[in-house]
N, C-alpha and C. Protein backbone atom coordinates (compact mmCIF):
# COMPACT_ATOMS: atom_id res chain seq x y z
N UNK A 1 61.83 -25.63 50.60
CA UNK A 1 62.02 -24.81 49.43
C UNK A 1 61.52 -25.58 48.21
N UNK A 2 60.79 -24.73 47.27
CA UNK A 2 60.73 -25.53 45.99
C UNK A 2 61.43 -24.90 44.92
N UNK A 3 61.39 -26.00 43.79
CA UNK A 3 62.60 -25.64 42.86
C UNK A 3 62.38 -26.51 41.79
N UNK A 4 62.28 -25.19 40.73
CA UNK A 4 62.56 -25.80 39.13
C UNK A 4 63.16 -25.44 38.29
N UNK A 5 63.21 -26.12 37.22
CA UNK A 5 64.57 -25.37 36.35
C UNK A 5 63.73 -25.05 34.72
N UNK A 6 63.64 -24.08 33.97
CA UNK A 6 63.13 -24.03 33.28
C UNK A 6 64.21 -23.93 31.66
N UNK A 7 63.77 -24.22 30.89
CA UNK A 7 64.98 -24.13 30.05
C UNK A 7 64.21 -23.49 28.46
N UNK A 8 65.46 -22.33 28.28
CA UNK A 8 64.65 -21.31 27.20
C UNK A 8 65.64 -21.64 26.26
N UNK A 9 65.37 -21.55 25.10
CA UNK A 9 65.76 -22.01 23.38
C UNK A 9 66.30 -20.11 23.44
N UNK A 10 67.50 -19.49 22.88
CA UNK A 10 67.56 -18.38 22.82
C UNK A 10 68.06 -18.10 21.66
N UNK A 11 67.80 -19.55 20.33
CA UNK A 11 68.59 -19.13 18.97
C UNK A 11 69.99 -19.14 18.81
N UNK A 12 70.48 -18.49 17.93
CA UNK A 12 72.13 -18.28 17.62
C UNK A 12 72.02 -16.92 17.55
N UNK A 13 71.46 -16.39 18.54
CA UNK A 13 71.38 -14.16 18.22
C UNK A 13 71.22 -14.36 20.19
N UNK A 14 71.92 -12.55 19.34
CA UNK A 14 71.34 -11.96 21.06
C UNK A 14 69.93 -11.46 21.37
N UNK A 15 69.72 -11.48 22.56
CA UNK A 15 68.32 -11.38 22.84
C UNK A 15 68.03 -11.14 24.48
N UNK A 16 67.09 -10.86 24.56
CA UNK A 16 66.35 -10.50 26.06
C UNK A 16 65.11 -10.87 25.65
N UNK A 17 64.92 -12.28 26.52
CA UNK A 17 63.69 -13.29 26.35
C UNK A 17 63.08 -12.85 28.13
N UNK A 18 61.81 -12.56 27.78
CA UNK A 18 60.87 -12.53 28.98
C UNK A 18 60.37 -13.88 29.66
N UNK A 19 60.96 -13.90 30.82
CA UNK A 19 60.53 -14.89 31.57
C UNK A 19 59.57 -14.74 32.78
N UNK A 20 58.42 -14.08 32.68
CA UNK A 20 57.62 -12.88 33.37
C UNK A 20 56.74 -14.19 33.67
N UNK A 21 56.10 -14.61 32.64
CA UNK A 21 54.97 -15.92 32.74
C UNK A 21 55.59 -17.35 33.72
N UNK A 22 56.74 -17.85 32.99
CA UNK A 22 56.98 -18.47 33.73
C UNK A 22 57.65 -18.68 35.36
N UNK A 23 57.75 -17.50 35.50
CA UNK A 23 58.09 -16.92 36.97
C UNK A 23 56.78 -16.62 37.71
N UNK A 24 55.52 -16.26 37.34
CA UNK A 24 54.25 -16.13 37.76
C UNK A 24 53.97 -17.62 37.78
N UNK A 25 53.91 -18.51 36.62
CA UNK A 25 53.28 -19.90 37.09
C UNK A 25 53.84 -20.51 38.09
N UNK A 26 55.09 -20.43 38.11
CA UNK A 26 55.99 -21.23 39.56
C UNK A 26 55.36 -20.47 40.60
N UNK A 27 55.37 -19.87 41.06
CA UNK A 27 54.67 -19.01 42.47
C UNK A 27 53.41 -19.33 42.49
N UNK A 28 52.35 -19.30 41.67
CA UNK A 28 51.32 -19.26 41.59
C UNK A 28 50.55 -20.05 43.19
N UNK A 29 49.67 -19.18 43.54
CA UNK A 29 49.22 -20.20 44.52
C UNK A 29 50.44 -20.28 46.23
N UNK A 30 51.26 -19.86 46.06
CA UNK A 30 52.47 -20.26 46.98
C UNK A 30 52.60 -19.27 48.02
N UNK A 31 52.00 -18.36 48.12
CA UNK A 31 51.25 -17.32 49.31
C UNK A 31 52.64 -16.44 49.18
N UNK A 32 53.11 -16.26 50.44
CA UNK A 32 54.08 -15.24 50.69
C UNK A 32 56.11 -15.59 50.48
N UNK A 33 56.18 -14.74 50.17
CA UNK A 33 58.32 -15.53 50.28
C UNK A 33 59.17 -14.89 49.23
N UNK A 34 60.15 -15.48 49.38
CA UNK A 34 61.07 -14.87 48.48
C UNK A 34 61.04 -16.06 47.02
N UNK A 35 61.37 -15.53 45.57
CA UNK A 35 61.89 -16.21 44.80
C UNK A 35 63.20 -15.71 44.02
N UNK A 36 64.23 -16.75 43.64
CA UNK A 36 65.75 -16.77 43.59
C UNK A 36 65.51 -17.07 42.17
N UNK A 37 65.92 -16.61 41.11
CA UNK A 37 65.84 -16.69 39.85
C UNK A 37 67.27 -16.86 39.12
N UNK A 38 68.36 -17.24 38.96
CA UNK A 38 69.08 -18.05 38.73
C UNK A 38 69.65 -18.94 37.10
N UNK A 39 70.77 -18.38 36.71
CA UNK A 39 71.42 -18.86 35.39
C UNK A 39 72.29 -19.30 35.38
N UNK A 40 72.68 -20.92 35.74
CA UNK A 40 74.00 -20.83 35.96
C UNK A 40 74.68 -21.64 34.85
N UNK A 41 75.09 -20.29 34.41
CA UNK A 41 76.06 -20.11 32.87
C UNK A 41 76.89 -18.63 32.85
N UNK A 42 78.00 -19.01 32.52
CA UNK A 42 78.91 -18.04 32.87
C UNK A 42 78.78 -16.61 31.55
N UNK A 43 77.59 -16.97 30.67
CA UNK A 43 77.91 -15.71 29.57
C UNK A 43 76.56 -16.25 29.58
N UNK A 44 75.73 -15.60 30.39
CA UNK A 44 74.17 -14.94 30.71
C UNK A 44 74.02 -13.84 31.88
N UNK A 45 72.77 -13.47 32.11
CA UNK A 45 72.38 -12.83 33.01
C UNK A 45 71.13 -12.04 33.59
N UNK A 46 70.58 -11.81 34.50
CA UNK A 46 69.01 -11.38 34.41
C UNK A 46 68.74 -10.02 35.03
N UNK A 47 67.82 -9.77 34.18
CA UNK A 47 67.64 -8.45 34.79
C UNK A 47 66.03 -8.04 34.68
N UNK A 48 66.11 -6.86 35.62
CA UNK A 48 64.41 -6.72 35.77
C UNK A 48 64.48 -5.37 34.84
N UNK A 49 63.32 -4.95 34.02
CA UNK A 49 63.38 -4.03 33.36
C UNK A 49 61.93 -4.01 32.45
N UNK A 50 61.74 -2.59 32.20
CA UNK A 50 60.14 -2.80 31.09
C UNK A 50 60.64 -3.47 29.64
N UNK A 51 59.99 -4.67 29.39
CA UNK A 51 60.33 -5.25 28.10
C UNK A 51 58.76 -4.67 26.86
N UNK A 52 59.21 -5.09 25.58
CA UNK A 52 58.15 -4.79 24.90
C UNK A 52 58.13 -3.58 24.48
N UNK A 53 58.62 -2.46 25.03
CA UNK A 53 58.53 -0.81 24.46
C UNK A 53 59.71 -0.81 23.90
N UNK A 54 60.72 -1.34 23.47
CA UNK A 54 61.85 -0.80 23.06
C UNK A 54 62.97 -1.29 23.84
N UNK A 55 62.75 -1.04 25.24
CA UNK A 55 63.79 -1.30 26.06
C UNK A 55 64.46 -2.63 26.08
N UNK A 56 64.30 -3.39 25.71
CA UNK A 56 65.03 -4.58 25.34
C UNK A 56 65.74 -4.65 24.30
N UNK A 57 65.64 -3.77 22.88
CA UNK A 57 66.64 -3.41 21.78
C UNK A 57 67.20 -2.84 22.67
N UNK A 58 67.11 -1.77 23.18
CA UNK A 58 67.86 -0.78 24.19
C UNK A 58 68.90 -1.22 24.76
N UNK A 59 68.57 -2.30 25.82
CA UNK A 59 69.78 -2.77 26.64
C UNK A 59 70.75 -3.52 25.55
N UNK A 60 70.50 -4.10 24.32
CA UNK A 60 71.45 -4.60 23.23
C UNK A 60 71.98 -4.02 23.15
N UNK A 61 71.39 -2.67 22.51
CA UNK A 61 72.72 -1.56 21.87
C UNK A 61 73.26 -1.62 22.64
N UNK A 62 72.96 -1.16 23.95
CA UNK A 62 74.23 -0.44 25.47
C UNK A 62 75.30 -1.76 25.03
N UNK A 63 74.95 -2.52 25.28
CA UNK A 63 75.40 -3.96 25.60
C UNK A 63 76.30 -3.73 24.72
N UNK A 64 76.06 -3.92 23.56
CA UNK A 64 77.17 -3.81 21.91
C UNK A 64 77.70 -2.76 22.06
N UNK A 65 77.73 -1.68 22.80
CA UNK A 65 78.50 -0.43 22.84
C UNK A 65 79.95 -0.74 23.85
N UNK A 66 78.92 -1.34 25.24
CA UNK A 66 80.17 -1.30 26.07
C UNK A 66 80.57 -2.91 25.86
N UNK A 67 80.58 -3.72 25.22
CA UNK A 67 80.88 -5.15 24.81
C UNK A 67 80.58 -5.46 23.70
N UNK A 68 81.77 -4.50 22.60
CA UNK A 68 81.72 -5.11 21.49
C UNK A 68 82.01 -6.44 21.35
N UNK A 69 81.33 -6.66 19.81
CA UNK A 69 82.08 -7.89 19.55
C UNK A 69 83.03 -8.41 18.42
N UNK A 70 83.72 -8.19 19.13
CA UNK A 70 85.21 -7.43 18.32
C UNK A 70 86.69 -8.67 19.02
N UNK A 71 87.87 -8.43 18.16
CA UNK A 71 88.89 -9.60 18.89
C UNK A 71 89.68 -9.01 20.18
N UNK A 72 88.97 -7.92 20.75
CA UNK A 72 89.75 -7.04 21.84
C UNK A 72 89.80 -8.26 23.25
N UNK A 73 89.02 -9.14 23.25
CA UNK A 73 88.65 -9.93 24.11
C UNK A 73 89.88 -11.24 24.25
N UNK A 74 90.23 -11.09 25.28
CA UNK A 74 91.53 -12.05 25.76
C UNK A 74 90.95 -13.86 26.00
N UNK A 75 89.74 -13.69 26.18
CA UNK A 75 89.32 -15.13 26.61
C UNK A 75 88.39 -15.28 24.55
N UNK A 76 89.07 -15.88 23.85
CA UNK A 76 88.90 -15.90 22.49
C UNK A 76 88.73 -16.89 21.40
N UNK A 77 88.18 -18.06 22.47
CA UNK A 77 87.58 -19.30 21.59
C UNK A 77 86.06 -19.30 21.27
N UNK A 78 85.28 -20.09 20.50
CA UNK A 78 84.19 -19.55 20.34
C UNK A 78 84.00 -18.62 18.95
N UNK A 79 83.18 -17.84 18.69
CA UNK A 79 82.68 -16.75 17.45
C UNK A 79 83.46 -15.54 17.95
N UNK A 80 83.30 -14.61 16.99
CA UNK A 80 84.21 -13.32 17.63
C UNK A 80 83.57 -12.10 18.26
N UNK A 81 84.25 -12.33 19.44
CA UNK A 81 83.82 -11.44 20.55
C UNK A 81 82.93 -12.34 21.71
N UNK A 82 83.18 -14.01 21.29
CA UNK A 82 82.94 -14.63 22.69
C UNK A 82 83.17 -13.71 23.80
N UNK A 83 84.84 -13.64 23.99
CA UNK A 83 84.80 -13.09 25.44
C UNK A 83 84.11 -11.92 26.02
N UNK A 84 83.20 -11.76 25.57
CA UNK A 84 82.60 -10.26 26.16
C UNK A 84 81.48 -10.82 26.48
N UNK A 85 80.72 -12.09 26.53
CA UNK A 85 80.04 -13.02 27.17
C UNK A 85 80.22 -13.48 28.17
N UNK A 86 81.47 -13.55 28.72
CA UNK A 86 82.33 -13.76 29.91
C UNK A 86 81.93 -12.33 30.60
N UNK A 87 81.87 -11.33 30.21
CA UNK A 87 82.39 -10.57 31.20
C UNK A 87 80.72 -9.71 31.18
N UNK A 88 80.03 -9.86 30.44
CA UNK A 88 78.20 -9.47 30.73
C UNK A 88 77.95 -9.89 32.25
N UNK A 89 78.00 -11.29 32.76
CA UNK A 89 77.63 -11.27 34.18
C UNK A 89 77.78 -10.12 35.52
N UNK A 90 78.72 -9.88 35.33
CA UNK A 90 79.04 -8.41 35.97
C UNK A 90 78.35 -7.20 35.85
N UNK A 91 77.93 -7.15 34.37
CA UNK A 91 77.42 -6.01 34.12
C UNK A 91 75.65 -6.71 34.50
N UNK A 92 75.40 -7.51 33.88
CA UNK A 92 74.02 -8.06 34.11
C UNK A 92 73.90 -9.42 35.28
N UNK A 93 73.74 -9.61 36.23
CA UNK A 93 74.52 -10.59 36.76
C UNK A 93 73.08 -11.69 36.90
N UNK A 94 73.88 -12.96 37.36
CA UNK A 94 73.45 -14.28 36.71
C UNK A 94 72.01 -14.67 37.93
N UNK A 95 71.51 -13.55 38.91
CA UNK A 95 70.57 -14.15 39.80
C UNK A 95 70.32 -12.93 40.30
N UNK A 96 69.16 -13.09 40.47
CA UNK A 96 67.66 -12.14 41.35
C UNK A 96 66.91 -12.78 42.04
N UNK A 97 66.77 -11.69 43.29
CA UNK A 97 65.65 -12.19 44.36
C UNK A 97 64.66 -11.25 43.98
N UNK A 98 63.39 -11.73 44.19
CA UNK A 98 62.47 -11.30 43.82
C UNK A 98 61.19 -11.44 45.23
N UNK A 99 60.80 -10.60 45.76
CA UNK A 99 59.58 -11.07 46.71
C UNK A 99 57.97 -11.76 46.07
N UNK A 100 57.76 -12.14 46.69
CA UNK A 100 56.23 -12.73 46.18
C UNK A 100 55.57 -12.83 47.54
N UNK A 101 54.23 -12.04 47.00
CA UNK A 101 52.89 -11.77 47.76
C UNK A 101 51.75 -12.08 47.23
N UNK A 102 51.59 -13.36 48.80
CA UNK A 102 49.76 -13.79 47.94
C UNK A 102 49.82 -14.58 47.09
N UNK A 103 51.27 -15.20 46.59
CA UNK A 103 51.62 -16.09 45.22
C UNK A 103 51.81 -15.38 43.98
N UNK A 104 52.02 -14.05 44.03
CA UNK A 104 52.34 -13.42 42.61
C UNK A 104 53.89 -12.62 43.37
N UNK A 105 54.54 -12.38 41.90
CA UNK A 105 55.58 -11.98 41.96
C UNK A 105 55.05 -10.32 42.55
N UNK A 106 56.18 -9.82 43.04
CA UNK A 106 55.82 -8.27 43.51
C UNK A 106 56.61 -7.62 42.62
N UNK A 107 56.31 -7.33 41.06
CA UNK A 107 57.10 -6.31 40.59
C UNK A 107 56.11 -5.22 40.71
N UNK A 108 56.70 -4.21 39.88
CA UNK A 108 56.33 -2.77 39.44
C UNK A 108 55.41 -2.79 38.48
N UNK A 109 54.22 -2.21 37.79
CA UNK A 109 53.67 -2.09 36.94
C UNK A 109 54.01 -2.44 35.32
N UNK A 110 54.94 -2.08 35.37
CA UNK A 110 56.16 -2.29 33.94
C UNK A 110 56.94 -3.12 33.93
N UNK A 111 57.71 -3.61 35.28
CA UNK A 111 58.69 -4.53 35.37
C UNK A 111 57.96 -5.57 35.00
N UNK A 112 59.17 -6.60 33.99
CA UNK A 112 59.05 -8.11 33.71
C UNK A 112 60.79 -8.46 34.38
N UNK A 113 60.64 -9.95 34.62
CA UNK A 113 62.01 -10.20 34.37
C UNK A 113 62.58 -10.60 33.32
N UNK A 114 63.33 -10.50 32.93
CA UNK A 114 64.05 -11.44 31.78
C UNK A 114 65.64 -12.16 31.64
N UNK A 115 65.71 -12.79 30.91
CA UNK A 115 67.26 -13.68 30.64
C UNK A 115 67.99 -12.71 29.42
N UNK A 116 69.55 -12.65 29.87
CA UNK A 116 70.14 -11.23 28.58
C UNK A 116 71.00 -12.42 28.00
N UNK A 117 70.99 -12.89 26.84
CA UNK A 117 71.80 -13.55 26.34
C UNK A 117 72.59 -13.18 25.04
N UNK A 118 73.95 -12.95 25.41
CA UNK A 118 75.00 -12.16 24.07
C UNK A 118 75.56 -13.34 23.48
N UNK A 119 75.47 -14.79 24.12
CA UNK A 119 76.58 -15.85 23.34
C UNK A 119 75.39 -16.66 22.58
N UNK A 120 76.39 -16.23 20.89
CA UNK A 120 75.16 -16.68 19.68
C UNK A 120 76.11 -18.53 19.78
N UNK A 121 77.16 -18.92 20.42
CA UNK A 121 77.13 -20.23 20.60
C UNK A 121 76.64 -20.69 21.32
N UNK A 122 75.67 -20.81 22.19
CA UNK A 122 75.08 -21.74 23.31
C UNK A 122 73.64 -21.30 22.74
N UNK A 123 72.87 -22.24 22.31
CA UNK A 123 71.30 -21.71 22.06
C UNK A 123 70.51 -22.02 23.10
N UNK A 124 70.82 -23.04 23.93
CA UNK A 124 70.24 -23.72 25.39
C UNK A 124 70.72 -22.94 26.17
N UNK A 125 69.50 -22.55 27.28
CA UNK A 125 69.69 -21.85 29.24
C UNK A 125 69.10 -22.56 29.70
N UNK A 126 69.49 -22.71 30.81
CA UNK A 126 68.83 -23.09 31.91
C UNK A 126 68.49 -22.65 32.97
N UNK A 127 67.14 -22.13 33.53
CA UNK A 127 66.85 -21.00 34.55
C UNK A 127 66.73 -22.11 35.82
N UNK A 128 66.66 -21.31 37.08
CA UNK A 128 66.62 -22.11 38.07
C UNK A 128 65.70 -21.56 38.61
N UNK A 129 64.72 -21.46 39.03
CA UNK A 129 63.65 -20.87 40.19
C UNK A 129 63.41 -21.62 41.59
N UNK A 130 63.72 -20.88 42.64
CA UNK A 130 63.80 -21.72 43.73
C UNK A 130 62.48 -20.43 44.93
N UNK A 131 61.59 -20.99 45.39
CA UNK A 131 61.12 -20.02 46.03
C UNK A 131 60.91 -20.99 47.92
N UNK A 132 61.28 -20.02 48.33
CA UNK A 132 61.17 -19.95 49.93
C UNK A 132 60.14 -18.84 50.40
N UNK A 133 59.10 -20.37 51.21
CA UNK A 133 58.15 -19.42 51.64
C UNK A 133 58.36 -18.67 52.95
N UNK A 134 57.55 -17.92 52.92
CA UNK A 134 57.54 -17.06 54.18
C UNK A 134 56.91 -17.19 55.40
């Protein structure tokens, strides 16, 4: 198996950062298999989705709708409405398998992947990419 860890700057804001490129350079060349895409941080999460048209404000709002950030949140150290960073993994969860053919990722025409990050205290991620060939 190979394996790297890539690490994205995500500011003090929320955001959905595309990690489309650097998930193509890791494969690159690496013929057929699976790749494991990987956040391990408990208030992140990844998801596949069209970025760039909108849809990435998009999943914010949802996000701020069903996880305000508000003091309703029982786990409450941190800025207000930490705990609803806690509980995004569930809704967005922290790892994807992804196939790769030929050394490119096999999405959809539109699909990118990306990292969903709601906690404006942690500005550092750390992605994991691990791919097993086939």
């Amino acid at each position: 198996m190979k394996t790297t860890t890539v690490t994205v700057n995500t500011g003090r804001r929320e955001c959905v950062v595309d990690l489309t490129a650097d998930v193509s350079r890791f494969v690159a060349g690496s013929g057929d298999g699976l790749l494991s895409v990987f956040v391990p941080h408990a208030t992140a999460g990844l998801a596949i989705l069209e970025l760039g048209s909108g849809s990435d404000d998009d999943l914010l709002a949802a996000l701020a709708e069903l996880l305000p950030a508000d003091d309703r949140w029982r786990h409450a150290h941190g800025s207000r409405g930490h705990g609803r960073s806690h509980v995004l993994p569930a809704l967005v969860p922290p790892s994807l398998t992804i196939p790769v053919l030929a050394g490119r990722p096999a999405l959809g025409t539109w699909q990118s992947i990306a990292l969903v990050d709601l906690n404006v205290d942690n500005p550092d991620r750390t992605v994991r990419l691990s791919f097993l060939p086939g």
